[in-house]
Protein backbone atom coordinates (compact mmCIF):
# COMPACT_ATOMS: atom_id res chain seq x y z
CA UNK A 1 -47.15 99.10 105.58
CA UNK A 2 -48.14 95.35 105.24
CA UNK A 3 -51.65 94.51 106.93
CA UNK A 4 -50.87 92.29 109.70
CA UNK A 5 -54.69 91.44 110.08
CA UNK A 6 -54.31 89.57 106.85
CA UNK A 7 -51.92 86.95 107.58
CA UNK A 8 -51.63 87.22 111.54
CA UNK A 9 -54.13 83.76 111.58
CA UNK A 10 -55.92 81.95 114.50
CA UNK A 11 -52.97 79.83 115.09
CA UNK A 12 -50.03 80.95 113.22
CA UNK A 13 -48.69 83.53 110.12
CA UNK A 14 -49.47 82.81 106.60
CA UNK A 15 -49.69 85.05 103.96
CA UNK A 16 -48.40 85.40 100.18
CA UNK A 17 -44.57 86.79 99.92
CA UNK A 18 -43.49 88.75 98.84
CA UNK A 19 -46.93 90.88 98.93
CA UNK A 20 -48.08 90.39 101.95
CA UNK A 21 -44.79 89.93 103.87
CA UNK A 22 -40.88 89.53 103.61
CA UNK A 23 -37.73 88.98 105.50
CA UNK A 24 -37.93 92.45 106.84
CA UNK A 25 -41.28 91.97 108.61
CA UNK A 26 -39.59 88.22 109.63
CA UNK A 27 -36.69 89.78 110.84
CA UNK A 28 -39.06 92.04 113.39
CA UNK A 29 -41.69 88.62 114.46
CA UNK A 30 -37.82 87.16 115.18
CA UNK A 31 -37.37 90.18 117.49
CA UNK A 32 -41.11 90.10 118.82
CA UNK A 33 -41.16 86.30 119.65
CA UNK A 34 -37.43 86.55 121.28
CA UNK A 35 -39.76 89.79 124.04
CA UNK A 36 -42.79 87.96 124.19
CA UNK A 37 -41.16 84.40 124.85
CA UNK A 38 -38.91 85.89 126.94
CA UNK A 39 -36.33 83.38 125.85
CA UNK A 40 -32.31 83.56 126.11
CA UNK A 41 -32.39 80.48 123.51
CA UNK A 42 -34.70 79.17 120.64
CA UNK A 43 -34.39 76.91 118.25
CA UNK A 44 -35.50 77.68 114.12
CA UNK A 45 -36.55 75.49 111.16
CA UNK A 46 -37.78 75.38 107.62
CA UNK A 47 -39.52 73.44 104.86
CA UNK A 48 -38.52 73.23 101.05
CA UNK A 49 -40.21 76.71 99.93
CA UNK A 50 -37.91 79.12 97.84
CA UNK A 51 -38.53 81.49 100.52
CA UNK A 52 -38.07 79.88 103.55
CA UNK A 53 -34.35 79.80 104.03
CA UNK A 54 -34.34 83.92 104.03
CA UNK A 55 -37.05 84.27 105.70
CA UNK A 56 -36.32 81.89 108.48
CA UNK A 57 -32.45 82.85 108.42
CA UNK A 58 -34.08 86.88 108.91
CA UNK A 59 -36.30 85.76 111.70
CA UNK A 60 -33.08 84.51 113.48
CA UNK A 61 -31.45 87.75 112.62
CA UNK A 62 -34.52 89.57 114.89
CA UNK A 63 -34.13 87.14 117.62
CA UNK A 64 -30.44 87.27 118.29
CA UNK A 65 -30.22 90.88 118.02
CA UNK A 66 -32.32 90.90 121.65
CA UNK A 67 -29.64 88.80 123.09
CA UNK A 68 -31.22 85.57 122.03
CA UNK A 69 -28.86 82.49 121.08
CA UNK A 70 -30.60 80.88 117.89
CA UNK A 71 -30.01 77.21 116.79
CA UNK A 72 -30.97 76.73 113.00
CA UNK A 73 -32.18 73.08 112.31
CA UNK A 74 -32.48 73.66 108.84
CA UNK A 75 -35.01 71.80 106.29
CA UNK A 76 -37.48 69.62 108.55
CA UNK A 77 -40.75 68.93 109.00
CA UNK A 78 -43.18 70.52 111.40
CA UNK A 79 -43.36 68.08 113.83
CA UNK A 80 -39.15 67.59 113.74
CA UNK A 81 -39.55 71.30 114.79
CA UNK A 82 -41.47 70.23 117.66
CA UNK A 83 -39.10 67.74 118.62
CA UNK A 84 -36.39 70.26 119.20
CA UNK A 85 -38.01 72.26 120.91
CA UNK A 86 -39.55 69.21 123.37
CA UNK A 87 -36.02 67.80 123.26
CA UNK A 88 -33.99 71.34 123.70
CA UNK A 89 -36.42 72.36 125.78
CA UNK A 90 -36.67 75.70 123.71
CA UNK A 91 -39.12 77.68 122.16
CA UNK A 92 -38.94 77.20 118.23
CA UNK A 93 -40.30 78.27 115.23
CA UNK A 94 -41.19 76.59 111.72
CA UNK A 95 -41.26 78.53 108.77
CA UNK A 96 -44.00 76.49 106.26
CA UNK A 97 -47.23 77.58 104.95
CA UNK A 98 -48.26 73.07 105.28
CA UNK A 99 -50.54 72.57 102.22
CA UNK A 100 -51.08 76.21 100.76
CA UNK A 101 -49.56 76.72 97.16
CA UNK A 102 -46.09 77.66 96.23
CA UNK A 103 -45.93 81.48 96.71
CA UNK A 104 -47.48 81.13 100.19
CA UNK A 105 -44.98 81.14 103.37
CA UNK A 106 -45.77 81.03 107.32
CA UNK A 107 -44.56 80.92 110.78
CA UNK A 108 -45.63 78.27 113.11
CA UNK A 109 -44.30 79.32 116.83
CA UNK A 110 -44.10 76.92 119.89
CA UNK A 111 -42.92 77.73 123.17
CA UNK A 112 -39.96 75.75 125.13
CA UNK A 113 -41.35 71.81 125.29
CA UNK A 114 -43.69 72.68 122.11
CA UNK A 115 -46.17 74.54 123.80
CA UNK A 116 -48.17 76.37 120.92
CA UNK A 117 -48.43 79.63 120.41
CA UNK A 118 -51.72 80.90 119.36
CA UNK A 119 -53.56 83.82 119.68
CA UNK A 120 -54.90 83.83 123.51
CA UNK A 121 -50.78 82.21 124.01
CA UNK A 122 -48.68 84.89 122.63
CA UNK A 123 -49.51 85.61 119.17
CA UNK A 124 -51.59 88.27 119.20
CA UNK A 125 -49.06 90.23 121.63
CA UNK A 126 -46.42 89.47 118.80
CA UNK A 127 -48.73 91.22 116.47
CA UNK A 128 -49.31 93.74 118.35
CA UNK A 129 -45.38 94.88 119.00
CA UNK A 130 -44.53 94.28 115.28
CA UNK A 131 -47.73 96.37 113.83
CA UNK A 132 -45.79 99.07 116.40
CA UNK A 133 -42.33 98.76 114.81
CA UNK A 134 -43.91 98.94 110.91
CA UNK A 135 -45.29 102.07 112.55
CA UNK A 136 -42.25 103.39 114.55
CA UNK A 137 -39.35 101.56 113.76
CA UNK A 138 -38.09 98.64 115.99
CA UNK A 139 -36.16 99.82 119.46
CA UNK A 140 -32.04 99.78 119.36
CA UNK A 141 -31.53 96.39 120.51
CA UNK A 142 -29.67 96.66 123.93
CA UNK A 143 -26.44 94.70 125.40
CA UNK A 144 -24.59 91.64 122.90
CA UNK A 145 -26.24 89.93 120.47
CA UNK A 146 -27.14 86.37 120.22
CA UNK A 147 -25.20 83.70 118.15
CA UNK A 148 -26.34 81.94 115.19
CA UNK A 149 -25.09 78.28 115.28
CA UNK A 150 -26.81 75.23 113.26
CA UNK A 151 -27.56 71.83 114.20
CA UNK A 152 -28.66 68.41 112.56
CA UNK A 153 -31.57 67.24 114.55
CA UNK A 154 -32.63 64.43 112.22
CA UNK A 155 -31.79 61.56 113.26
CA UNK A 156 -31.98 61.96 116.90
CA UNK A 157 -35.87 63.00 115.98
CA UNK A 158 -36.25 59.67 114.14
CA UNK A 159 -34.52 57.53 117.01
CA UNK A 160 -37.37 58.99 118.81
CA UNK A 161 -40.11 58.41 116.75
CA UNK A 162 -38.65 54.49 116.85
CA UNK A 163 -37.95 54.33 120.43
CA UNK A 164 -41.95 55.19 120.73
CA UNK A 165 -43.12 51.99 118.31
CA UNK A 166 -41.78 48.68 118.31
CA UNK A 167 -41.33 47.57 114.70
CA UNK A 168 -38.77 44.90 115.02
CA UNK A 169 -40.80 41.92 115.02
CA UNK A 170 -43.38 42.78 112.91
CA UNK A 171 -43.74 41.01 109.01
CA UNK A 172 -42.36 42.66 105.88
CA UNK A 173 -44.41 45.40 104.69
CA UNK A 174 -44.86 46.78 100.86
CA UNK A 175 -45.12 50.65 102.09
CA UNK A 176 -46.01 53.58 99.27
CA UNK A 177 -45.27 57.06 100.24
CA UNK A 178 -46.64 60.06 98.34
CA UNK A 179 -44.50 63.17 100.06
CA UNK A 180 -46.09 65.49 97.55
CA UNK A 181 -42.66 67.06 97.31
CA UNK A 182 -43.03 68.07 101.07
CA UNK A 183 -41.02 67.20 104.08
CA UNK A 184 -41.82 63.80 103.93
CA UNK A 185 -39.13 63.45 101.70
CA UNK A 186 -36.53 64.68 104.02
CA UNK A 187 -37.97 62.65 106.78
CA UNK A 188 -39.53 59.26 105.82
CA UNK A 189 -36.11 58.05 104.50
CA UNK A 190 -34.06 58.11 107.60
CA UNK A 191 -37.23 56.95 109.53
CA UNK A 192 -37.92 53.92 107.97
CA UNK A 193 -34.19 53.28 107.68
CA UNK A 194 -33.57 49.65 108.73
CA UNK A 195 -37.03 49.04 109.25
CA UNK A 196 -38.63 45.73 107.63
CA UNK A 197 -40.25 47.72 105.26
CA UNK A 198 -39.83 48.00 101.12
CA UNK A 199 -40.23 51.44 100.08
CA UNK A 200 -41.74 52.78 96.99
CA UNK A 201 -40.43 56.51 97.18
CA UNK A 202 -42.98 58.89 95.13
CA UNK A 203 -42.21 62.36 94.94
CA UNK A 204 -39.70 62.54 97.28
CA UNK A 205 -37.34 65.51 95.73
CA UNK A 206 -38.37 68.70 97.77
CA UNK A 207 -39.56 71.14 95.92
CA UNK A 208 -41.78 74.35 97.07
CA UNK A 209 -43.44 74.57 93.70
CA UNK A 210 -45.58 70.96 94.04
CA UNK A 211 -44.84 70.26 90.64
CA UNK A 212 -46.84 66.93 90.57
CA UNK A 213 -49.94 67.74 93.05
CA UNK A 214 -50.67 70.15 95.99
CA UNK A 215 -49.36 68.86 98.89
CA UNK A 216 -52.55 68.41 100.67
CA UNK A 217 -54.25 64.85 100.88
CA UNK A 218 -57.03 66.24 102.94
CA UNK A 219 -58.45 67.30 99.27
CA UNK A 220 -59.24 64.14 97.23
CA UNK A 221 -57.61 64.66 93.97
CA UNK A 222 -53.83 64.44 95.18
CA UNK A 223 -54.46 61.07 96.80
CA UNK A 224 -55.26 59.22 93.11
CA UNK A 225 -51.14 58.85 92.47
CA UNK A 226 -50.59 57.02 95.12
CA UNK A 227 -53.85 55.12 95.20
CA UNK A 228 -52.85 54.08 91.40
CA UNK A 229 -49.71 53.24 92.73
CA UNK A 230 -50.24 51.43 95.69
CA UNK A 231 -52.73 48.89 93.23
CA UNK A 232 -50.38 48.78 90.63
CA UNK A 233 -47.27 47.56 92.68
CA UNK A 234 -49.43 45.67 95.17
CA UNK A 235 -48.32 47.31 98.43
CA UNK A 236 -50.20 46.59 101.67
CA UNK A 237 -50.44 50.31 102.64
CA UNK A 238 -49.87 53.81 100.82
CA UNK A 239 -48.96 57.01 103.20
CA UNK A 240 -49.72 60.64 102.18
CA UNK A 241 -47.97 63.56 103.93
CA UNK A 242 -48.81 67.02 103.83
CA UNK A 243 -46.43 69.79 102.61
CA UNK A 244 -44.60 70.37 105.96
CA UNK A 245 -45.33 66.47 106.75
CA UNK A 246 -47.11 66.80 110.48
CA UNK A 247 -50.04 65.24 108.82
CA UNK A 248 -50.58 61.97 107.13
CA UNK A 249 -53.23 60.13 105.05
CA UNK A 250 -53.65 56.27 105.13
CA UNK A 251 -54.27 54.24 102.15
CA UNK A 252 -55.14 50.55 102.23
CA UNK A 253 -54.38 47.93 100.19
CA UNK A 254 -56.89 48.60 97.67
CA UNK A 255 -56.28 51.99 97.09
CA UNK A 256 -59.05 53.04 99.40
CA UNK A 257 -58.96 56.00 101.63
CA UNK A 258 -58.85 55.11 105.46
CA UNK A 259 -60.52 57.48 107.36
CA UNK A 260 -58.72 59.60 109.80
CA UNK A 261 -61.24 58.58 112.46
CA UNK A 262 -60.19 54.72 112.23
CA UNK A 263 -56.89 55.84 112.51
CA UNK A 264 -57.29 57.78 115.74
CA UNK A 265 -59.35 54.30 116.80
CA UNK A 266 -56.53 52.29 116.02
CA UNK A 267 -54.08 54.22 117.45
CA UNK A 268 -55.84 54.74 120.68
CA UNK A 269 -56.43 51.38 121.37
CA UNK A 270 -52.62 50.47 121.24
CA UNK A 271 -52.00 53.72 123.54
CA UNK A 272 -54.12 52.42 126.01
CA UNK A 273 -52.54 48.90 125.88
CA UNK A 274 -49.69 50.72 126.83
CA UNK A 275 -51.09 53.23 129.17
CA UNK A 276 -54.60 51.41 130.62
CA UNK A 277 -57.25 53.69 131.56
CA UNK A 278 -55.75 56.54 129.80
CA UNK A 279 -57.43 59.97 128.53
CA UNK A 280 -57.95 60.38 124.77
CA UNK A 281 -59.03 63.76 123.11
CA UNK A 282 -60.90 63.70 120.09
CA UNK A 283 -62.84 66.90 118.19
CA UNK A 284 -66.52 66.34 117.83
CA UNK A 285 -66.70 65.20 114.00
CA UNK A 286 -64.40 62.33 114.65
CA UNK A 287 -66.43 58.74 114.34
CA UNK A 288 -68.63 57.55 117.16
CA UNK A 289 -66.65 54.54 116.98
CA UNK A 290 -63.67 56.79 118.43
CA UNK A 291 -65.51 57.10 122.08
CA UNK A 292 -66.79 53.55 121.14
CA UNK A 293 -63.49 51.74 120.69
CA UNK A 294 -61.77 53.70 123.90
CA UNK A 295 -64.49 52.62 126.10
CA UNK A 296 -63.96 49.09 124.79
CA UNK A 297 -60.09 49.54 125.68
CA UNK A 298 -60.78 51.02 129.40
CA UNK A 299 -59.98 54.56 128.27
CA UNK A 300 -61.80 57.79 128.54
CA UNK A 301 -63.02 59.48 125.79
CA UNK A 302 -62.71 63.86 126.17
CA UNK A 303 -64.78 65.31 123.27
CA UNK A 304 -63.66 69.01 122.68
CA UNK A 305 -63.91 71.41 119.88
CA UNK A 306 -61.85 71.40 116.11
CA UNK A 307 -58.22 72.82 115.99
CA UNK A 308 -54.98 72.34 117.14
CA UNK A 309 -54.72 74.51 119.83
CA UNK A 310 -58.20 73.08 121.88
CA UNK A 311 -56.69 69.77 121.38
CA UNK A 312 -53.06 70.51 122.76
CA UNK A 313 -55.14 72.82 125.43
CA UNK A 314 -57.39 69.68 126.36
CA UNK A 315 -54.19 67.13 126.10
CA UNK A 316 -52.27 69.72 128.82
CA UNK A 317 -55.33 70.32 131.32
CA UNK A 318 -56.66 65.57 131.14
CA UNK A 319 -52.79 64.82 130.71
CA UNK A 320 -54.52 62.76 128.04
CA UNK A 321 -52.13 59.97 125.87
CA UNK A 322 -53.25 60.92 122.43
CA UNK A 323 -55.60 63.06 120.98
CA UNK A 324 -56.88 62.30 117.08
CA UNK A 325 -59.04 64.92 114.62
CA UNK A 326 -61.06 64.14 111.43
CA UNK A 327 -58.41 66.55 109.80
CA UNK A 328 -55.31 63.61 110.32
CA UNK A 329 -53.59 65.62 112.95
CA UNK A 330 -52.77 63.33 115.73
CA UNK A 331 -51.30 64.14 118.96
CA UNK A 332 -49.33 62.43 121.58
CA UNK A 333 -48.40 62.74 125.11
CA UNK A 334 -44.92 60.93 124.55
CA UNK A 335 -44.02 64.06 121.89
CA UNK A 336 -44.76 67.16 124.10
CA UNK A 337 -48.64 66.53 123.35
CA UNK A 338 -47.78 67.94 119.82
CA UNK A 339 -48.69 66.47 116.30
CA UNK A 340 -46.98 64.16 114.65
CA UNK A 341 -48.44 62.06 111.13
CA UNK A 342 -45.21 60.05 111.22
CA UNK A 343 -45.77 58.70 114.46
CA UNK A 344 -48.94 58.02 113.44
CA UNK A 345 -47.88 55.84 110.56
CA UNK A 346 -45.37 54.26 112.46
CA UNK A 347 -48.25 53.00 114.92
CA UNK A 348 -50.49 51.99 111.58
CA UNK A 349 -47.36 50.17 110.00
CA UNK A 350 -46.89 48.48 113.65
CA UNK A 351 -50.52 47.27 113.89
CA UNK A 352 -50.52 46.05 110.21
CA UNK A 353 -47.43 44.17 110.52
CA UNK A 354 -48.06 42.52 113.98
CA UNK A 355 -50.97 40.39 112.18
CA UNK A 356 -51.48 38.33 108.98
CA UNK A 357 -54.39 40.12 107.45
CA UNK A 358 -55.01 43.44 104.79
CA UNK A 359 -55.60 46.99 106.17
CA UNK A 360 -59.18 47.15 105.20
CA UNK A 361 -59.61 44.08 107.42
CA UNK A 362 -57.88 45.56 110.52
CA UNK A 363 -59.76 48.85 110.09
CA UNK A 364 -63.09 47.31 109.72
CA UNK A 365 -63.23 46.99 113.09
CA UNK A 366 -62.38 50.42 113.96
CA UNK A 367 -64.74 51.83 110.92
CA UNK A 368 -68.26 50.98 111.87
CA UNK A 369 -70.36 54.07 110.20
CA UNK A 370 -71.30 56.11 107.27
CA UNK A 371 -70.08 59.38 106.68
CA UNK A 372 -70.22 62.05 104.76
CA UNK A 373 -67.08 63.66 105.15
CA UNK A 374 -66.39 67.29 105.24
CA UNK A 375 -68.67 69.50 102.88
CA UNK A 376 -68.25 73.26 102.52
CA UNK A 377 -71.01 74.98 101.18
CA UNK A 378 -70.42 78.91 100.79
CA UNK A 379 -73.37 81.08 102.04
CA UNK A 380 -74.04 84.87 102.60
CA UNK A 381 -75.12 84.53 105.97
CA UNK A 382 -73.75 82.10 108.36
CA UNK A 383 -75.59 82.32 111.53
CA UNK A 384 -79.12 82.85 109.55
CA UNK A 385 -78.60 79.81 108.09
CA UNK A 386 -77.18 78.02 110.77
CA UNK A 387 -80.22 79.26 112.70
CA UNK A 388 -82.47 77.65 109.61
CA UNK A 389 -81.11 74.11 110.46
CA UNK A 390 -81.62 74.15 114.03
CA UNK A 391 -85.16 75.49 113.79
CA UNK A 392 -85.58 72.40 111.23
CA UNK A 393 -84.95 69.63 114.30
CA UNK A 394 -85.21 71.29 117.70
CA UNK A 395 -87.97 69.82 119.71
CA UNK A 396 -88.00 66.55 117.08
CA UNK A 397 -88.30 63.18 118.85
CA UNK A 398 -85.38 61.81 120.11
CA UNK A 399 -83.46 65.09 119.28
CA UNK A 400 -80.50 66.02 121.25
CA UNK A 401 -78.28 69.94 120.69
CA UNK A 402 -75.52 70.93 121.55
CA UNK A 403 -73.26 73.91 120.56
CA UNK A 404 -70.01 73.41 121.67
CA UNK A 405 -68.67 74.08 118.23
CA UNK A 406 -70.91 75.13 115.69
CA UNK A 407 -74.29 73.35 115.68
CA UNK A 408 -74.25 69.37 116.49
CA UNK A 409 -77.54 67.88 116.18
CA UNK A 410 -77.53 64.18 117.67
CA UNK A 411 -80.06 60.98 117.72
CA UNK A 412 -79.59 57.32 118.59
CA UNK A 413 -79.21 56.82 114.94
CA UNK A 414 -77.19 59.62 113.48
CA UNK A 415 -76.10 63.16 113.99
CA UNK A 416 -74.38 66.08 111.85
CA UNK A 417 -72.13 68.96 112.69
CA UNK A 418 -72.97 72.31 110.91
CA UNK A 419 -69.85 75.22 112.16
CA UNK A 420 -68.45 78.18 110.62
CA UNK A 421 -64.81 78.48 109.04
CA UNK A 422 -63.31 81.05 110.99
CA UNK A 423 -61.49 82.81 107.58
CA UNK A 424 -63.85 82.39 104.69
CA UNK A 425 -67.76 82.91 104.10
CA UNK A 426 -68.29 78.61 104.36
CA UNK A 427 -70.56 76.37 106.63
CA UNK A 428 -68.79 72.87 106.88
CA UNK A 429 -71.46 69.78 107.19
CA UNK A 430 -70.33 66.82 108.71
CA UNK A 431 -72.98 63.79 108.91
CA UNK A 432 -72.83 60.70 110.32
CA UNK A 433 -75.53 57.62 110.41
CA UNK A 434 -75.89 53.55 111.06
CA UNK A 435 -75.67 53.03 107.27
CA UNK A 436 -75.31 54.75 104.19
CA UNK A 437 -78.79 55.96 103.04
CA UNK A 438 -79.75 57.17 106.39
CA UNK A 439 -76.46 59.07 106.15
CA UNK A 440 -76.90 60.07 102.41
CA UNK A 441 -80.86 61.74 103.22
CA UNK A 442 -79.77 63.14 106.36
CA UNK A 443 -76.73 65.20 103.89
CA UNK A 444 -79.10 66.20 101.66
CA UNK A 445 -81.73 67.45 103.73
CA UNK A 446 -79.55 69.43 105.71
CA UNK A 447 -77.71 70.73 102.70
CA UNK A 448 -81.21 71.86 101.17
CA UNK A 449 -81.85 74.68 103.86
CA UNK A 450 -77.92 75.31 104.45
CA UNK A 451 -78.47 75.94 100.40
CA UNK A 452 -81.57 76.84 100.18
């Protein structure tokens, strides 16, 4: 009997397959989401695994035997998924494991208008009935099953995306795209269609085995091909997607990373020329210049805690515009308050284009820190050490805590983040300062006790 608790996550399934799960157990979370939505219609899509077109055809199976009508989108990326379901006005679900390697798969569940489903919104209750049909067999599905019909949502998803940004006017851009065999490939060329962009395609044949890099920018390795490229063909700007392309990575001119925090800057400032006074979510290890630069627009700044789910919570509860993490997930009110990287871009290639100057000049201005980025360190004890750090500042001059998520340890001149991950025996450091060696002591002190 498979272990559920293994790939049953915080915010979707992922597991290895077939060892940890197979289109028999995605035939029964078909069935389970169909009870626990409660829907007569959903909507079902996949990336470019070898997997996912059985699995997700044997999810759709589950579903309409309950009655349920199921409309297969086919390959797309995550955040086309949440299109159709915002557009549809259906619960859906994307079959993707993102950025984990090949012989990884997952399910990624919305309700109707892209509502996520997590585990305090549905998940764990689909757990739950499946773990009792491994156990006792699934019930005789009652009445007339569902139909299975397919639809092409493409296009209408990127008329959508363009309806959102105005790109007409702007200059002609030299654009680089890394897709990292991902979605991106699927997508990015009937997005940019038309679009007064030149396109230098680079690993745009899907393929589930990520035969040139991992599909994950987030880690710094599988950026350098497309930073090499972007200096060797002398582009103005080089996009990285993830493997099921909700997330994307910005590259400027030089071949520099941009980080995800300037983005969310950027693109918050044009959301509030467009919506003045406007809400914007961030987590709490994006950039001070995030709060900073929505201030200086007439927004409001909502700080809240890392991962997907706060951030959609916080985006549904403020009726915020757009919501931005450190991780390049960014969210938007005009797309259900899901994530989307490619509207993203679209916004960066917008901005660039609508003024004479390079990337790194526009960003400057949104980029006003040091930081440390993102460092894991793994530890036996989590909370003892955690416990080590704060002991190290409390009561310090100047000194302000806070524990919203993790440990956050602020001053007028710099702070750091110190949290658990959730899946994995890790404490992530995240430290910030006015310039770089106040950042780069600060990272080392705190990584001496965390290490210590």
């Amino acid at each position: 009997m498979a272990d559920l608790s293994q790939i049953v996550k915080a915010y979707d399934v992922r597991g290895v397959v077939p060892d940890q799960w197979d289109t028999s157990l995605a035939e029964l979370f078909g069935a389970a989401f169909a009870q626990v939505t409660g829907a007569t219609a959903i909507v079902v899509g996949h990336d470019m695994r070898p997997s996912s077109p059985d699995l997700s055809r044997a999810f759709a199976r589950g579903a309409a035997a309950r009655g349920v009508d199921v409309t297969e989108i086919g390959l797309c990326s995550t955040d086309q998924l949440y299109f159709a379901s915002g557009q549809l006005d259906l619960p859906g679900a994307m079959f993707t494991a993102s950025h984990n390697p090949a012989q990884y798969n997952g399910i990624k569940m919305c309700r109707a208008g892209a509502a996520p489903v997590g585990q305090d919104t549905g998940l764990a209750e689909i757990r739950a009935l499946v773990e009792g049909w491994t156990e006792s067999g699934a019930p005789e599905a009652a009445g007339t099953p569902g139909t299975i019909s397919s639809r092409d949502v493409l296009a209408d998803y990127a008329a959508h995306l363009r309806s959102l940004v105005d790109l007409t006017d702007i200059r002609r851009l030299k654009v680089v795209v890394d897709a990292g065999n991902g979605m991106g490939g699927h997508t990015v060329p009937t997005v940019l269609e038309g679009l007064p962009v030149d396109l230098t395609p680079m690993y745009f044949e899907l393929d589930g085995t990520f035969p040139n890099h991992e599909a994950n920018p987030l880690d710094p390795k599988n950026l350098v091909d497309l930073q090499a490229k972007v200096r060797e063909t002398g582009a103005d700007i080089g996009l990285a997607f993830d493997g099921d392309a909700d997330r994307c990575f910005v590259v400027d001119e030089r071949g520099e990373p941009v980080s995800p925090s300037a983005i969310t800057a950027l693109v918050a400032a044009r959301e509030l020329a467009k919506h003045p006074g406007g809400t914007i979510i961030h987590n709490l290890i994006t950039s001070w210049s995030v709060p900073e630069v929505v201030a200086e627009n007439g927004g409001k700044a909502e700080r809240t805690r890392v991962g997907h789910s706060f951030i959609k919570q916080e985006m549904a509860r403020t009726g915020a515009i757009f919501g931005g993490e450190h991780s390049a997930h960014y969210y938007f009110r005009d797309f259900w308050n899901a994530d989307t990287g490619m509207l993203a871009a679209l916004h960066v290639l917008a901005a660039l284009g609508g003024q004479p100057g390079t990337l790194s000049d526009l960003v400057r201005q949104y980029d006003r820190y040091a930081a440390s980025g993102e460092i894991n360190s793994t530890v036996a004890d989590q909370a003892d050490r955690t416990a080590a750090v704060r002991a190290a500042y409390e009561g310090a001059d100047g000194v302000r805590i806070d524990e919203l998520d993790g440990l956050t340890v602020t001053t007028p001149d710099w702070w750091f983040n110190l949290r658990p991950s959730n899946t994995e025996p890790l404490l992530r450091l995240n430290v910030e300062a006015r310039d770089a060696d106040t950042m780069a002591r600060l990272r080392d002190e705190v990584l001496s006790i965390v290490r210590a």
